[in-house]
C-alpha atoms as a PDB file:
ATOM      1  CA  UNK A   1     113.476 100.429 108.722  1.00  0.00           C
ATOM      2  CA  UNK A   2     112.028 102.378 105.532  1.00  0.00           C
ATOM      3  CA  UNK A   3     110.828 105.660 105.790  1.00  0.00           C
ATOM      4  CA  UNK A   4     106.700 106.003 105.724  1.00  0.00           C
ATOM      5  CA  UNK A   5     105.254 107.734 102.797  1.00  0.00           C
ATOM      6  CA  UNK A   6     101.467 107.864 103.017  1.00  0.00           C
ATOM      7  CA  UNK A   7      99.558 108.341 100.299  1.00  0.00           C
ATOM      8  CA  UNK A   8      96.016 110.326  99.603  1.00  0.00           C
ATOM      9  CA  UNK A   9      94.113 106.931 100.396  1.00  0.00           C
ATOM     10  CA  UNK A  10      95.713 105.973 103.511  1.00  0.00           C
ATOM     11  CA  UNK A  11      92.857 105.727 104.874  1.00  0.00           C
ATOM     12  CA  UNK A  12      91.030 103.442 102.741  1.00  0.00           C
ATOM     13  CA  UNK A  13      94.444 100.988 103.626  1.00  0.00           C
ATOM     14  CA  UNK A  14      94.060 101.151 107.179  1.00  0.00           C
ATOM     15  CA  UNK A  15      90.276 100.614 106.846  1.00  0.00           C
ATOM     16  CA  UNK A  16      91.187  97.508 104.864  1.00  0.00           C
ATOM     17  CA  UNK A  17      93.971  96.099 107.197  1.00  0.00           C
ATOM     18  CA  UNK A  18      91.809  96.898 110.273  1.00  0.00           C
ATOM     19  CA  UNK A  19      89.075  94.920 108.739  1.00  0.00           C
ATOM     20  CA  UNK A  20      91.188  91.781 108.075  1.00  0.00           C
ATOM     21  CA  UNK A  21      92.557  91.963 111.312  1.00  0.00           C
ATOM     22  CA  UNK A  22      89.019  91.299 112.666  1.00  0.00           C
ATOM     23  CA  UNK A  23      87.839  89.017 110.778  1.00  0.00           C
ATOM     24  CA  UNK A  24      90.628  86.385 110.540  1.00  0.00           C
ATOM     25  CA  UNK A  25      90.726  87.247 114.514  1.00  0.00           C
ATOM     26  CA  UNK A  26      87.093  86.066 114.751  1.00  0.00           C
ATOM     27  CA  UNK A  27      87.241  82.884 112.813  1.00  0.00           C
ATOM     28  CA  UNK A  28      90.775  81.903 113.531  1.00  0.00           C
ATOM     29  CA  UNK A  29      90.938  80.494 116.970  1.00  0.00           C
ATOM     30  CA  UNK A  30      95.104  80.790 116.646  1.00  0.00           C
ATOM     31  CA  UNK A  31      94.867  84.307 116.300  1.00  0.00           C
ATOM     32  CA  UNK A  32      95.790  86.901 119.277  1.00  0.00           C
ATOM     33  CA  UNK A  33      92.708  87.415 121.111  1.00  0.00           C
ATOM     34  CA  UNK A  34      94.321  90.905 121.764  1.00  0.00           C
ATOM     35  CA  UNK A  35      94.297  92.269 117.987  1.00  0.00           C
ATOM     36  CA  UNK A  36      92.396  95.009 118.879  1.00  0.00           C
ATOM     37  CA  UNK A  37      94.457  96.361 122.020  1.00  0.00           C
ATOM     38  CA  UNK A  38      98.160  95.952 120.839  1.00  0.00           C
ATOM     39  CA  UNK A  39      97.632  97.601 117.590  1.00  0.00           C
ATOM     40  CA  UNK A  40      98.405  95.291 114.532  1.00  0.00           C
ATOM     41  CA  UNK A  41      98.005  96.873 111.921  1.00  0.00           C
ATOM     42  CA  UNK A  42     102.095  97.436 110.153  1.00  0.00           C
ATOM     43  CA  UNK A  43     103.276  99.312 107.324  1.00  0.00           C
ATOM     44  CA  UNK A  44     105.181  97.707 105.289  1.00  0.00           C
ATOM     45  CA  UNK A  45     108.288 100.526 105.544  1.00  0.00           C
ATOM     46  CA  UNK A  46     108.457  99.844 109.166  1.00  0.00           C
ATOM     47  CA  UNK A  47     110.112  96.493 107.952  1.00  0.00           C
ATOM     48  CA  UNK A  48     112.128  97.409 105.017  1.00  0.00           C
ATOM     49  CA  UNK A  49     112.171  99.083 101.789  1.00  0.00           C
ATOM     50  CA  UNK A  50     111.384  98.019  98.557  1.00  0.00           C
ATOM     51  CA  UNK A  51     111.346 100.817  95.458  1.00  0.00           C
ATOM     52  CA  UNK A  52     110.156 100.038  92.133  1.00  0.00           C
ATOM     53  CA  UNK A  53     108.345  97.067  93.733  1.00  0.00           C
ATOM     54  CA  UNK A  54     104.971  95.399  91.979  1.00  0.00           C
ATOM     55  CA  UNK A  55     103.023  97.359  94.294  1.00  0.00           C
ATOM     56  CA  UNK A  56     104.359 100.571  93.459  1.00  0.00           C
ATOM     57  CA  UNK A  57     103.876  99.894  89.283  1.00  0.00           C
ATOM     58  CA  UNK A  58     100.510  98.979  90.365  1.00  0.00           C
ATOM     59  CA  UNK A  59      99.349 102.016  92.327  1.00  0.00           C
ATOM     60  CA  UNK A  60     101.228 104.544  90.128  1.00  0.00           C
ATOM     61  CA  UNK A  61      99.844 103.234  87.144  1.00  0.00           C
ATOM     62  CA  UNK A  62      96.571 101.737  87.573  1.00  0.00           C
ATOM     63  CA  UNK A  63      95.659 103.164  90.635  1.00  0.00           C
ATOM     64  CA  UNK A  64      95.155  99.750  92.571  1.00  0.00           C
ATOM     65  CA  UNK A  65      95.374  99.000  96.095  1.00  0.00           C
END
């Protein structure tokens, strides 16, 4: 597992995860009816660790989520 390295807007990516979660939970019958209870939302580092990565050229240089 990587090592997590939060950034200033944190935040604003948890609100956005969060907010999937629900929503694909409420129109996707296949979904987990127990989203909300067993905690879903996963960072990325928890899973492995990718440097220099899309993402990361992204954020650093245009400041996009």
């Amino acid at each position: 597992t990587g090592k997590v390295s939060t950034s200033s807007d944190d935040d604003i990516y948890q609100m956005i995860g969060r907010s999937y979660i629900s929503r694909i939970s409420q129109t996707n019958k296949y979904c987990d009816s127990r989203t909300d209870e067993i905690g879903t939302v996963i960072r990325g580092a928890d899973w492995y660790e990718i440097v220099g990565s899309m993402q990361d050229y992204g954020y650093l240089n245009y400041g996009t989520i």
